[in-house]
PDB file of N, CA and C in Angstrom:
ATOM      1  N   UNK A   1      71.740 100.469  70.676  1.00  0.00           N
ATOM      2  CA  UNK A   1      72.482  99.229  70.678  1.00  0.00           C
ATOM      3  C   UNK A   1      71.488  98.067  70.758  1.00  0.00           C
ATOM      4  N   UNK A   2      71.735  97.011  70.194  1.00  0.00           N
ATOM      5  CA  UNK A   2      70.482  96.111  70.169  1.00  0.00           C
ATOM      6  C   UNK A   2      71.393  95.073  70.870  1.00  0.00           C
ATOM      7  N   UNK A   3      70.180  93.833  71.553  1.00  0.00           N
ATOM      8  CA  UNK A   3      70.112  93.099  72.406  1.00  0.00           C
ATOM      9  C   UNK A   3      71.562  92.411  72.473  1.00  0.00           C
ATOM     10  N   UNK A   4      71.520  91.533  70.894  1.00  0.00           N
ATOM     11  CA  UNK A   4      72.935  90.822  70.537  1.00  0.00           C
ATOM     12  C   UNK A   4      74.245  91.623  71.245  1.00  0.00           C
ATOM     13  N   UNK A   5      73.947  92.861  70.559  1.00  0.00           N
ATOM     14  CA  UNK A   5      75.535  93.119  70.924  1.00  0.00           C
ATOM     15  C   UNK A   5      75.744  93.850  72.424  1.00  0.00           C
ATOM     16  N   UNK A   6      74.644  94.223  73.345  1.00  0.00           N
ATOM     17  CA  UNK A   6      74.882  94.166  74.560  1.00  0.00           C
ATOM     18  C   UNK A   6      75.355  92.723  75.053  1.00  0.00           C
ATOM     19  N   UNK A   7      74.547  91.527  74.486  1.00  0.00           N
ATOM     20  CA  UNK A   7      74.842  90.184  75.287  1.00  0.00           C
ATOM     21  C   UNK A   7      77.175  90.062  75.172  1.00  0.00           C
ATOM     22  N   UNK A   8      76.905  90.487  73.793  1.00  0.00           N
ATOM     23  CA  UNK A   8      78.022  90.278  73.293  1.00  0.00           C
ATOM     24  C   UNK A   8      78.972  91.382  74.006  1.00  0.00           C
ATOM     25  N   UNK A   9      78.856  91.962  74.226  1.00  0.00           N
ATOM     26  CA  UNK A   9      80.092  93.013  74.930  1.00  0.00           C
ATOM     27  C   UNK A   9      79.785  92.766  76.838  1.00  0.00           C
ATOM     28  N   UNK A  10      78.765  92.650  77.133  1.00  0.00           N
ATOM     29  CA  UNK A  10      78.679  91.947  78.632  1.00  0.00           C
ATOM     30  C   UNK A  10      79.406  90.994  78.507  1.00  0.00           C
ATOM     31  N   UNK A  11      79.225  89.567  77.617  1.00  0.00           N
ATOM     32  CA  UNK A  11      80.372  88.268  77.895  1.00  0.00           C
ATOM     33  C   UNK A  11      81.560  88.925  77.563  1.00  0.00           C
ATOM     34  N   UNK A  12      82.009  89.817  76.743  1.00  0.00           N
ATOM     35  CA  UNK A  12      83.615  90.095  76.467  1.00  0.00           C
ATOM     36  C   UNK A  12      83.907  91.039  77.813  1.00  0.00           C
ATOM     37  N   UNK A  13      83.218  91.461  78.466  1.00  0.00           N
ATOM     38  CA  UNK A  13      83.476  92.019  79.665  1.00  0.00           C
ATOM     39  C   UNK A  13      83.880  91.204  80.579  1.00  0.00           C
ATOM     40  N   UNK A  14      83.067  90.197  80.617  1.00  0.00           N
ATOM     41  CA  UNK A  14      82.615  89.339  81.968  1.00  0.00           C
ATOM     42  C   UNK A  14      84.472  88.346  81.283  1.00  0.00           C
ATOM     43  N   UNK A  15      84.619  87.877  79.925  1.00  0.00           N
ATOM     44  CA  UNK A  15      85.976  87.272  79.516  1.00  0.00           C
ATOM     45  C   UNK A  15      87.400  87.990  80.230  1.00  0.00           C
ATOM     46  N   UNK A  16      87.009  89.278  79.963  1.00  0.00           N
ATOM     47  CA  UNK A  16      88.598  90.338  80.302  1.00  0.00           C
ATOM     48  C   UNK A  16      88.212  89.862  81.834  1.00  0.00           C
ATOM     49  N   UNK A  17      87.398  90.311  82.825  1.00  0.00           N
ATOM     50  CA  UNK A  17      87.793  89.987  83.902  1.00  0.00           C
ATOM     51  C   UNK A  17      88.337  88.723  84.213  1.00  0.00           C
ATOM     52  N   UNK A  18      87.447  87.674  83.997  1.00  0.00           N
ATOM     53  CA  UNK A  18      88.510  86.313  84.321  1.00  0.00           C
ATOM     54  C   UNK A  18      89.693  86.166  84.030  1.00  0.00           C
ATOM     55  N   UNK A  19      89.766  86.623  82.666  1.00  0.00           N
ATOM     56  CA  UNK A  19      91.756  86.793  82.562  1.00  0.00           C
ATOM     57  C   UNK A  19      92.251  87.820  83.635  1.00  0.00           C
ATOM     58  N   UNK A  20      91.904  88.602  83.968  1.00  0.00           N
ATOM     59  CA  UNK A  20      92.359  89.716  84.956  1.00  0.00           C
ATOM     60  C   UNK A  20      92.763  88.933  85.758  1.00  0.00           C
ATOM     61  N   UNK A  21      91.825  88.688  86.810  1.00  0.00           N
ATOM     62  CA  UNK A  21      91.637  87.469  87.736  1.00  0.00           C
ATOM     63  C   UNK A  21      92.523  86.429  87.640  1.00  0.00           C
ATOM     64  N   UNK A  22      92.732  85.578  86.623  1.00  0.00           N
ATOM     65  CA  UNK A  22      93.680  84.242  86.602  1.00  0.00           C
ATOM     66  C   UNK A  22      95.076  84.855  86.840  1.00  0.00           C
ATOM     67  N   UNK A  23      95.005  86.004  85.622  1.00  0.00           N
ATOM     68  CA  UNK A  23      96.653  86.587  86.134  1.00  0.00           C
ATOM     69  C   UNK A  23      97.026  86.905  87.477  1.00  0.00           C
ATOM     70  N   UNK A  24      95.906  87.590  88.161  1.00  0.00           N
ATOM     71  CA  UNK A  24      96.704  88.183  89.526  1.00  0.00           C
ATOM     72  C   UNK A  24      96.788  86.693  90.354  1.00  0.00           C
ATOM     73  N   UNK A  25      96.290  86.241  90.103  1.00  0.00           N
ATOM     74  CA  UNK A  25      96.364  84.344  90.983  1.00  0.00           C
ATOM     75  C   UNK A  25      97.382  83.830  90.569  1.00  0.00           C
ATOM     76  N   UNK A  26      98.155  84.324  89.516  1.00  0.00           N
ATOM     77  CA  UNK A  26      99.191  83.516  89.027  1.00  0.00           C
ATOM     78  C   UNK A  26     100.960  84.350  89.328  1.00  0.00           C
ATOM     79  N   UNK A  27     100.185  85.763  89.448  1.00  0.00           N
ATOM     80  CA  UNK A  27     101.617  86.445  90.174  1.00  0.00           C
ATOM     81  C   UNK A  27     101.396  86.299  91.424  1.00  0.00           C
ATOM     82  N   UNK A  28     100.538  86.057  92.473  1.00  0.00           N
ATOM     83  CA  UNK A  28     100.381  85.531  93.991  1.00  0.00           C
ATOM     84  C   UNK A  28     100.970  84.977  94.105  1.00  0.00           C
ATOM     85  N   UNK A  29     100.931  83.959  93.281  1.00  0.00           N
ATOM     86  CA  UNK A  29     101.827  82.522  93.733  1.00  0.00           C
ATOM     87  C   UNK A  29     103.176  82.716  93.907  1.00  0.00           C
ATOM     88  N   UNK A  30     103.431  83.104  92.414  1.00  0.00           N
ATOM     89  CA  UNK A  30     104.860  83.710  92.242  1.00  0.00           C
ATOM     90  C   UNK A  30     105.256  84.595  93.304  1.00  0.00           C
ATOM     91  N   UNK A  31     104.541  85.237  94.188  1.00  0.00           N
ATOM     92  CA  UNK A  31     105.342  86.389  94.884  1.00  0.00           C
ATOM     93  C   UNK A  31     104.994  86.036  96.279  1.00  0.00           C
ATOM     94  N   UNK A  32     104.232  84.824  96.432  1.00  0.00           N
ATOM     95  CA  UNK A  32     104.439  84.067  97.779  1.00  0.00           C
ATOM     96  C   UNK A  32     105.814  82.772  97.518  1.00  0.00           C
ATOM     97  N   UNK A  33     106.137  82.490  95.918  1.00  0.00           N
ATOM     98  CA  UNK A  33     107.012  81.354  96.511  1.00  0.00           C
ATOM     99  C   UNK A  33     108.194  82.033  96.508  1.00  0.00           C
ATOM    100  N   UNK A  34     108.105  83.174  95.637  1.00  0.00           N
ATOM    101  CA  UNK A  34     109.789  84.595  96.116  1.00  0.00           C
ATOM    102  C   UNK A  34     109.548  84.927  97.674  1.00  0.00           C
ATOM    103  N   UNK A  35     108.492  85.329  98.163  1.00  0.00           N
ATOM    104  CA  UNK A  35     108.545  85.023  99.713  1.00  0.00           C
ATOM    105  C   UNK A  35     109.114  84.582 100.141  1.00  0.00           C
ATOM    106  N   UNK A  36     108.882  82.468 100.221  1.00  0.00           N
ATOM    107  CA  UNK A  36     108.871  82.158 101.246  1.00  0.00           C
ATOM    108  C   UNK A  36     110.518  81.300 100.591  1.00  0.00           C
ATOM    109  N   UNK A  37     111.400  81.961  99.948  1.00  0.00           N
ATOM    110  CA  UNK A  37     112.754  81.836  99.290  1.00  0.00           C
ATOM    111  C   UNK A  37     113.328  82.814 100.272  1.00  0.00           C
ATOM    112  N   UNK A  38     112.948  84.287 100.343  1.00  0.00           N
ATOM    113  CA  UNK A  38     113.540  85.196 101.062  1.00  0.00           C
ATOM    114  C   UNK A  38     113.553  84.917 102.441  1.00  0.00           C
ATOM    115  N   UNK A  39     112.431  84.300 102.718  1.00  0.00           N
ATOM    116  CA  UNK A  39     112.262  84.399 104.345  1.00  0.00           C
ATOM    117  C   UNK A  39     113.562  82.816 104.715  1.00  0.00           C
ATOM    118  N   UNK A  40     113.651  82.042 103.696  1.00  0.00           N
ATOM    119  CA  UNK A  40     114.468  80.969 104.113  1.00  0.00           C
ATOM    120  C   UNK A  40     115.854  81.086 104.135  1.00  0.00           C
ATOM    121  N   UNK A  41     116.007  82.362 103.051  1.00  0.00           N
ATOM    122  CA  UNK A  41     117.389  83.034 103.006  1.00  0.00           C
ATOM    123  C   UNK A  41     117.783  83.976 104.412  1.00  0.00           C
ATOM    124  N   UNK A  42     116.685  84.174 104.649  1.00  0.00           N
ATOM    125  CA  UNK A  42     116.891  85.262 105.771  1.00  0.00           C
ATOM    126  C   UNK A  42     117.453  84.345 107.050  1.00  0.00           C
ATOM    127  N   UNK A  43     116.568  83.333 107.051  1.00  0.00           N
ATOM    128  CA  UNK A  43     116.521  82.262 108.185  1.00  0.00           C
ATOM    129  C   UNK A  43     118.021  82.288 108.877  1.00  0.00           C
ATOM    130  N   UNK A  44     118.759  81.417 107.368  1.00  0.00           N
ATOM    131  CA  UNK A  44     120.021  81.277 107.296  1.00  0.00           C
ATOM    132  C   UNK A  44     121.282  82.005 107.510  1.00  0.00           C
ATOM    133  N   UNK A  45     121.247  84.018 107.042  1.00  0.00           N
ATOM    134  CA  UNK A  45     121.927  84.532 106.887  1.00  0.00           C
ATOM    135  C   UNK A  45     121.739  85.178 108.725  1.00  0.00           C
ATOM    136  N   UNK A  46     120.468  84.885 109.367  1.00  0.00           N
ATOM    137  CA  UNK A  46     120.599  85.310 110.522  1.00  0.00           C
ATOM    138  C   UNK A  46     121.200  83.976 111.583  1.00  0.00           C
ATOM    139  N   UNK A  47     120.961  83.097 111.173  1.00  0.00           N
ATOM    140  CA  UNK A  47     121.605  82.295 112.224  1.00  0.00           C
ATOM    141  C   UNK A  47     123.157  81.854 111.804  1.00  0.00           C
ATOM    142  N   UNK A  48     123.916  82.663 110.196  1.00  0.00           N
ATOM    143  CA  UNK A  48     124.746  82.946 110.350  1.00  0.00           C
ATOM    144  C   UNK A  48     125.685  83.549 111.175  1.00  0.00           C
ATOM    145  N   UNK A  49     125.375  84.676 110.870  1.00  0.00           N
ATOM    146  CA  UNK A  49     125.866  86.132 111.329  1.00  0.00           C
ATOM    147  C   UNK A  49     125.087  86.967 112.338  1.00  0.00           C
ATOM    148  N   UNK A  50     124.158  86.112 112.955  1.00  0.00           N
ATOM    149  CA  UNK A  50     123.506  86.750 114.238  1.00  0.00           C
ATOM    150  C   UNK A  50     124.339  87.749 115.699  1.00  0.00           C
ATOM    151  N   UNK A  51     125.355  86.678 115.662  1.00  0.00           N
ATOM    152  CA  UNK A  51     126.371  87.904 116.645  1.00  0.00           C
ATOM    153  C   UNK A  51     126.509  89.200 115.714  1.00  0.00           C
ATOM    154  N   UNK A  52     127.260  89.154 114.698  1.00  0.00           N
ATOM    155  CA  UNK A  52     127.493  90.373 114.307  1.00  0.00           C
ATOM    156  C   UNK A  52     126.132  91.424 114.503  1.00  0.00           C
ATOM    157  N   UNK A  53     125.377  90.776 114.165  1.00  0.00           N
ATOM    158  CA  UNK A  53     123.739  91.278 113.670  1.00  0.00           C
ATOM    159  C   UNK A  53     123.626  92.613 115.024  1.00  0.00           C
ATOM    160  N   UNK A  54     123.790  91.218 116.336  1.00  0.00           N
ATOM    161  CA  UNK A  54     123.134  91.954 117.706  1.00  0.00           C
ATOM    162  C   UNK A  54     124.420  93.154 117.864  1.00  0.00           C
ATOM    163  N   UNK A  55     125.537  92.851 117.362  1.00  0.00           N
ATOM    164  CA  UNK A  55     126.305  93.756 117.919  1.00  0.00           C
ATOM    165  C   UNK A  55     126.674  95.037 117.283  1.00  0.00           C
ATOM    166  N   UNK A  56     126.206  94.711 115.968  1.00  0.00           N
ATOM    167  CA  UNK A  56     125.513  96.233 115.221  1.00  0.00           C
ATOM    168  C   UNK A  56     124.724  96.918 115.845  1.00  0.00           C
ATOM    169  N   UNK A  57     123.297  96.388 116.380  1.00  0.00           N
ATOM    170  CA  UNK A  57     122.087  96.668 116.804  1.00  0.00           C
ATOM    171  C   UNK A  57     122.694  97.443 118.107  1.00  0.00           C
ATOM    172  N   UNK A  58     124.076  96.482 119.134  1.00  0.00           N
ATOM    173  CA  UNK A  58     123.902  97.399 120.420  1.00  0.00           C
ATOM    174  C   UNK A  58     125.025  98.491 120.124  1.00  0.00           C
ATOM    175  N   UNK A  59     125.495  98.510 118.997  1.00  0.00           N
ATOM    176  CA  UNK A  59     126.362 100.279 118.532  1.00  0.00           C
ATOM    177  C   UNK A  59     125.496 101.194 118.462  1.00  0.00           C
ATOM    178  N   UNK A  60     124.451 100.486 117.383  1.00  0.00           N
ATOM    179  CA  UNK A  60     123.340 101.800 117.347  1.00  0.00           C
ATOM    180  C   UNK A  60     123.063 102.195 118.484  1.00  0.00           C
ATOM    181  N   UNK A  61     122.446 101.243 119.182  1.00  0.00           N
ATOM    182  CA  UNK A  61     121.549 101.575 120.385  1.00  0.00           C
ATOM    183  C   UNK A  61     122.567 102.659 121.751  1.00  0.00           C
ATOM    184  N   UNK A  62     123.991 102.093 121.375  1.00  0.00           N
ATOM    185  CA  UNK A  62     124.106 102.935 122.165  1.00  0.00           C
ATOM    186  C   UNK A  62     125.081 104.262 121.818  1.00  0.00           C
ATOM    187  N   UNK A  63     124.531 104.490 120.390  1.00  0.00           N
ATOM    188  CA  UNK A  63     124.743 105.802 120.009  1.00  0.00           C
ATOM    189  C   UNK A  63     123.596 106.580 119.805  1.00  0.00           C
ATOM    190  N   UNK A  64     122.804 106.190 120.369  1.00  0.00           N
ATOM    191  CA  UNK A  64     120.993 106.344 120.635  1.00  0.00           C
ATOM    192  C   UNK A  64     119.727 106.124 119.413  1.00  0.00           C
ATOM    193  N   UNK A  65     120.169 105.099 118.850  1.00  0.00           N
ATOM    194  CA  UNK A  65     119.153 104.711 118.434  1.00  0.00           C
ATOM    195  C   UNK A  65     118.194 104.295 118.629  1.00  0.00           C
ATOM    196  N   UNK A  66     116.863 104.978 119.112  1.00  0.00           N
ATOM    197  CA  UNK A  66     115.921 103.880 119.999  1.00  0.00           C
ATOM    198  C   UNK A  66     115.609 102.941 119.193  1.00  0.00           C
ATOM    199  N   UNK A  67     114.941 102.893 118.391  1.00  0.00           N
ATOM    200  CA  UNK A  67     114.313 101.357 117.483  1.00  0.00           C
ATOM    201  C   UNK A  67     115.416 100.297 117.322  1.00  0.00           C
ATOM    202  N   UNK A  68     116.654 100.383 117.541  1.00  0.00           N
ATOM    203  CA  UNK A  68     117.964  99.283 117.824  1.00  0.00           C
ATOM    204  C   UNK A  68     117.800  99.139 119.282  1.00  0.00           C
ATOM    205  N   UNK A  69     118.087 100.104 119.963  1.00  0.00           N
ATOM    206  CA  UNK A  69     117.716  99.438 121.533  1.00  0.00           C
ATOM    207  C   UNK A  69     116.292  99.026 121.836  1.00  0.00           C
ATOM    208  N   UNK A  70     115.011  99.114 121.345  1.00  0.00           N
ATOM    209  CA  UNK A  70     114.042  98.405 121.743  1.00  0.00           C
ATOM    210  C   UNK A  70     114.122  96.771 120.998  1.00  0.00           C
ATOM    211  N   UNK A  71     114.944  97.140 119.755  1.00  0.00           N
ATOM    212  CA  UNK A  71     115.520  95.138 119.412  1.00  0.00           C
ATOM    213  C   UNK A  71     116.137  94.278 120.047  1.00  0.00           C
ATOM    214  N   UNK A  72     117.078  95.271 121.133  1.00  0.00           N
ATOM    215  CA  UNK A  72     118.122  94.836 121.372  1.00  0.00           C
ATOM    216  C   UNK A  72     117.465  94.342 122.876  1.00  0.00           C
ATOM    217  N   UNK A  73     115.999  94.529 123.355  1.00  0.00           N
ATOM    218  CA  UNK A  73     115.863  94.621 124.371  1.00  0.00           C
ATOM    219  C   UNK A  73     115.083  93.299 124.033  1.00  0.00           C
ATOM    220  N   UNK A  74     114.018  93.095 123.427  1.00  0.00           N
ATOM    221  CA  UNK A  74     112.969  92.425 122.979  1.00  0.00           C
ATOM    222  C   UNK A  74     113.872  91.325 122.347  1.00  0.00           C
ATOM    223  N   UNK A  75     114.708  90.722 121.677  1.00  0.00           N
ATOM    224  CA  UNK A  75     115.524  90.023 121.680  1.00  0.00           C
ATOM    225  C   UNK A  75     115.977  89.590 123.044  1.00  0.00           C
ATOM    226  N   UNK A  76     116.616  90.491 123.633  1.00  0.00           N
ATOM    227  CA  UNK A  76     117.111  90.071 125.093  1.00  0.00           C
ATOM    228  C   UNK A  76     115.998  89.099 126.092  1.00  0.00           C
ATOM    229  N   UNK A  77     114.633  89.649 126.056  1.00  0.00           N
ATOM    230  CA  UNK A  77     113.798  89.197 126.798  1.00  0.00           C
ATOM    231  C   UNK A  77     113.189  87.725 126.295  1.00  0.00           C
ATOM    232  N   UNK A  78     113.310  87.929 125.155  1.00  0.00           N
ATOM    233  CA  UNK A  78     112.623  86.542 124.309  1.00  0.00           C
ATOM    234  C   UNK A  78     113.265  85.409 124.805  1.00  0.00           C
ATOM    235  N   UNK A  79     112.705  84.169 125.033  1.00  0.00           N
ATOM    236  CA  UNK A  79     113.193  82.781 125.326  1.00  0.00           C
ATOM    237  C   UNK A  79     113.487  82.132 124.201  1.00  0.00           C
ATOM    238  N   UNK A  80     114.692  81.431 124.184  1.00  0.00           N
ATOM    239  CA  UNK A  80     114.762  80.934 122.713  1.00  0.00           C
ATOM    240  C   UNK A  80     113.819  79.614 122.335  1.00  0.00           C
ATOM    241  N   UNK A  81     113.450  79.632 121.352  1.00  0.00           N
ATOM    242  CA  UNK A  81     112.128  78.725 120.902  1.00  0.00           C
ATOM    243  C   UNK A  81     110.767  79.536 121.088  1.00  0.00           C
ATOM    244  N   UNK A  82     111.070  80.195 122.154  1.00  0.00           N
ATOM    245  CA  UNK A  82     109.368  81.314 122.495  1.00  0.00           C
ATOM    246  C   UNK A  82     108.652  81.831 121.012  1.00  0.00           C
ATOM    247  N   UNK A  83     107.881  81.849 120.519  1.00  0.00           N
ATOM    248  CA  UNK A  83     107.266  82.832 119.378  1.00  0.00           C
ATOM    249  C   UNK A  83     106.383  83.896 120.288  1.00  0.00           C
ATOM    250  N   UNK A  84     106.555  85.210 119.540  1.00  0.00           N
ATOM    251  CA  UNK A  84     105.749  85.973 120.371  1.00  0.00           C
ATOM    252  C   UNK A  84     103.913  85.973 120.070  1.00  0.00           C
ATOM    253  N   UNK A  85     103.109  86.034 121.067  1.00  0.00           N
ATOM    254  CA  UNK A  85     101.584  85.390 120.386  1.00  0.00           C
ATOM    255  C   UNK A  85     101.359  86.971 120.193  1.00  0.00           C
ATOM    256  N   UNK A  86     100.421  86.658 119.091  1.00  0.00           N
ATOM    257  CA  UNK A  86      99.672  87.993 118.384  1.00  0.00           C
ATOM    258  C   UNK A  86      98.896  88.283 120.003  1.00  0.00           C
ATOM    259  N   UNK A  87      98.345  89.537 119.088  1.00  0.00           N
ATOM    260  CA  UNK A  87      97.850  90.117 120.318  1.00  0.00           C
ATOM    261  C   UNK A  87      96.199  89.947 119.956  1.00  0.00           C
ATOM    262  N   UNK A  88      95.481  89.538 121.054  1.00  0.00           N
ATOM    263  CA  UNK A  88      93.695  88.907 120.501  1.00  0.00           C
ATOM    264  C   UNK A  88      93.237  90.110 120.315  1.00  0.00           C
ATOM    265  N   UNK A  89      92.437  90.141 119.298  1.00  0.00           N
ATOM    266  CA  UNK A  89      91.323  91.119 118.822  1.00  0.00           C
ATOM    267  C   UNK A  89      90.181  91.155 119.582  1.00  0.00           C
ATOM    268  N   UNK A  90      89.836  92.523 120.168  1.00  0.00           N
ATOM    269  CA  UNK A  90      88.337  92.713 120.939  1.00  0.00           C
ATOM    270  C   UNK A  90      87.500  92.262 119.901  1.00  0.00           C
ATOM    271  N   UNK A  91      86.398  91.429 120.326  1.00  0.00           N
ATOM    272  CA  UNK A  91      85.059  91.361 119.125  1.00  0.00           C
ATOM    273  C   UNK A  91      84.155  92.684 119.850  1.00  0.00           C
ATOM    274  N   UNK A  92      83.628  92.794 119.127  1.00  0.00           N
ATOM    275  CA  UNK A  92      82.457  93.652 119.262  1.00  0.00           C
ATOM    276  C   UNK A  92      82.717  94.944 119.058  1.00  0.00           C
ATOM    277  N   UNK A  93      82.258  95.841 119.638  1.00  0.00           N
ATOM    278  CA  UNK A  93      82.169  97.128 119.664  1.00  0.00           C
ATOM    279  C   UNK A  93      83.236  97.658 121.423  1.00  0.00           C
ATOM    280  N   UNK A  94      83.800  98.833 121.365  1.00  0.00           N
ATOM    281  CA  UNK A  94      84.204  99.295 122.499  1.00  0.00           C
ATOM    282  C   UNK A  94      83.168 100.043 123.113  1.00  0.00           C
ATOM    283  N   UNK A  95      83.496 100.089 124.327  1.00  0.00           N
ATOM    284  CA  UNK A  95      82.932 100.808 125.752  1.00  0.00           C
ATOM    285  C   UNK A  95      82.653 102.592 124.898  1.00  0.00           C
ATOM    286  N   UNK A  96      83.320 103.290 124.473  1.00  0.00           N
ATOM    287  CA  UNK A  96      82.973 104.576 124.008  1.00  0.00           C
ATOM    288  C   UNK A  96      82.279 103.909 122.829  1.00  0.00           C
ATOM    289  N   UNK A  97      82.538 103.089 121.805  1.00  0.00           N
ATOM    290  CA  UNK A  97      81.395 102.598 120.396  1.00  0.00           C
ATOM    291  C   UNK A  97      79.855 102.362 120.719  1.00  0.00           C
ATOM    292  N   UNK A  98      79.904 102.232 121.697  1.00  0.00           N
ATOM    293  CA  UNK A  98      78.602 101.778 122.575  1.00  0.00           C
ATOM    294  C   UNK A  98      77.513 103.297 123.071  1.00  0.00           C
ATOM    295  N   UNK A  99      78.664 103.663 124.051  1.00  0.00           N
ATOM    296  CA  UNK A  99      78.011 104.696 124.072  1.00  0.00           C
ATOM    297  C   UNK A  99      77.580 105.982 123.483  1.00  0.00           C
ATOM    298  N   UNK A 100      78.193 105.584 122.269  1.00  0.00           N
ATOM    299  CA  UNK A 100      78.003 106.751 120.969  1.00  0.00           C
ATOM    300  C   UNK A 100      76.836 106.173 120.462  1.00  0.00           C
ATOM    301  N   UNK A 101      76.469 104.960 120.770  1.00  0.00           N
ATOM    302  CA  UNK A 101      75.167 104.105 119.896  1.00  0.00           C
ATOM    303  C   UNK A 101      74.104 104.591 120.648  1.00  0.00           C
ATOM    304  N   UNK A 102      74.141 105.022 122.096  1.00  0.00           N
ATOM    305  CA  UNK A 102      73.285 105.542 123.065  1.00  0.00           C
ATOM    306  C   UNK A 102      71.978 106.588 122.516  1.00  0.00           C
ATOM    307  N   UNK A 103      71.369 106.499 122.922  1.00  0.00           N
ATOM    308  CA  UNK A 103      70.570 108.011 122.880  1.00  0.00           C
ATOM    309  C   UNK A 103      71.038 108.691 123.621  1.00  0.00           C
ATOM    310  N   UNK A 104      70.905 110.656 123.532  1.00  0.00           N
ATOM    311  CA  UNK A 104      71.211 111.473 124.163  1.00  0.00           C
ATOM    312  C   UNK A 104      70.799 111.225 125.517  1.00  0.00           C
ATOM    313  N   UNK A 105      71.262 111.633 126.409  1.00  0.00           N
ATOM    314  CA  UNK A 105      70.577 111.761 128.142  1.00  0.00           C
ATOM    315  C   UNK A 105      69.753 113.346 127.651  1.00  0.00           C
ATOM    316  N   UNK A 106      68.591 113.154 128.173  1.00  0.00           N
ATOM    317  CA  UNK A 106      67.969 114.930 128.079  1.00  0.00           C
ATOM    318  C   UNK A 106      67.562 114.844 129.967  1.00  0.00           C
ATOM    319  N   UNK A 107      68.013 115.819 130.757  1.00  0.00           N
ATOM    320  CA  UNK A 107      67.949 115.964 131.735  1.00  0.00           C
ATOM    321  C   UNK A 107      66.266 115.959 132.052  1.00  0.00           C
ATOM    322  N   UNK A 108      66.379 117.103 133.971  1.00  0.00           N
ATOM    323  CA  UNK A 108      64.974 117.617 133.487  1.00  0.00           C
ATOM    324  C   UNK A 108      64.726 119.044 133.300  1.00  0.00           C
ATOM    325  N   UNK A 109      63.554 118.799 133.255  1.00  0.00           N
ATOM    326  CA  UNK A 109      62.866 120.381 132.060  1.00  0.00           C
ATOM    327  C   UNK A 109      63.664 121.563 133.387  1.00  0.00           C
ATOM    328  N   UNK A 110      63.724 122.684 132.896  1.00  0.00           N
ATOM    329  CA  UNK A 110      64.248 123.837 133.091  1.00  0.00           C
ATOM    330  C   UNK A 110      63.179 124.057 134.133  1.00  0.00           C
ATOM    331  N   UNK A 111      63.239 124.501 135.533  1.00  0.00           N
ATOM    332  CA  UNK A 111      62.052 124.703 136.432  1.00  0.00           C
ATOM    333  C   UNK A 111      60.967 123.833 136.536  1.00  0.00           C
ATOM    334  N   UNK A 112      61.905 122.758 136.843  1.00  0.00           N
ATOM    335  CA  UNK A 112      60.946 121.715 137.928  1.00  0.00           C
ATOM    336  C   UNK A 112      61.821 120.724 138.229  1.00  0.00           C
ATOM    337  N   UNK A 113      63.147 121.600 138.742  1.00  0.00           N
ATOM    338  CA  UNK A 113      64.134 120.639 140.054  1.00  0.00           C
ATOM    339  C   UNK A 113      63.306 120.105 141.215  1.00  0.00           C
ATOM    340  N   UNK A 114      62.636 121.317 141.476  1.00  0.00           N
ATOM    341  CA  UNK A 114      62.314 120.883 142.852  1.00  0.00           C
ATOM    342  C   UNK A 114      61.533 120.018 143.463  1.00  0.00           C
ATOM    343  N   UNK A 115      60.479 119.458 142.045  1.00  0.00           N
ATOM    344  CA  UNK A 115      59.522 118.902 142.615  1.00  0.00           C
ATOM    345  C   UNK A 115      60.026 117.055 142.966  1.00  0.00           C
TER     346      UNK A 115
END
């Protein structure tokens, strides 16, 4: 293959990706603004019909559904206006990550406790 037509099939390479690229940036959008349509629909249809909602949730729950009774609980506990805060991420490494980074412990030699 000579020089030209490597240059030439690298740029038609390097072309298809940017179209790749523009497209998926262009269904993002699209499927964050269908998002944030659903989440506004949702908004609405729950502060509709929210009684009904909870009182589905406490049939289940108390025909033993656990994942309806832990809603029904966590709802219960929530303050209204409260958002619940994420939970903080450890930085670093953990207490066992650490000590796996360790060197071995090598005791001592076999016959010479005593000295």
């Amino acid at each position: 293959m000579a020089d030209a037509e490597k240059d030439y099939w690298g740029r038609e390479m390097q072309r298809r990706a940017e179209r790749k690229r523009a497209a998926e940036k262009k269904r993002a959008k699209r499927v964050g603004r269908n998002l944030a349509g659903l989440r506004k629909e949702a908004a609405k249809q729950v502060k509709k019909k929210g009684g009904e909602l909870v009182k589905v949730l406490m049939d289940k729950a108390l025909e033993g559904n656990v994942a309806s009774a832990k809603m029904v609980v966590e709802l219960a506990e929530t303050k209204p206006g409260e958002e619940q805060k994420p939970k903080k991420r450890r930085r670093g490494l953990s207490t066992a990550q650490r000590w796996a980074l360790e060197p071995e412990w090598v005791g001592p030699e076999a016959g010479t406790e005593g000295r």
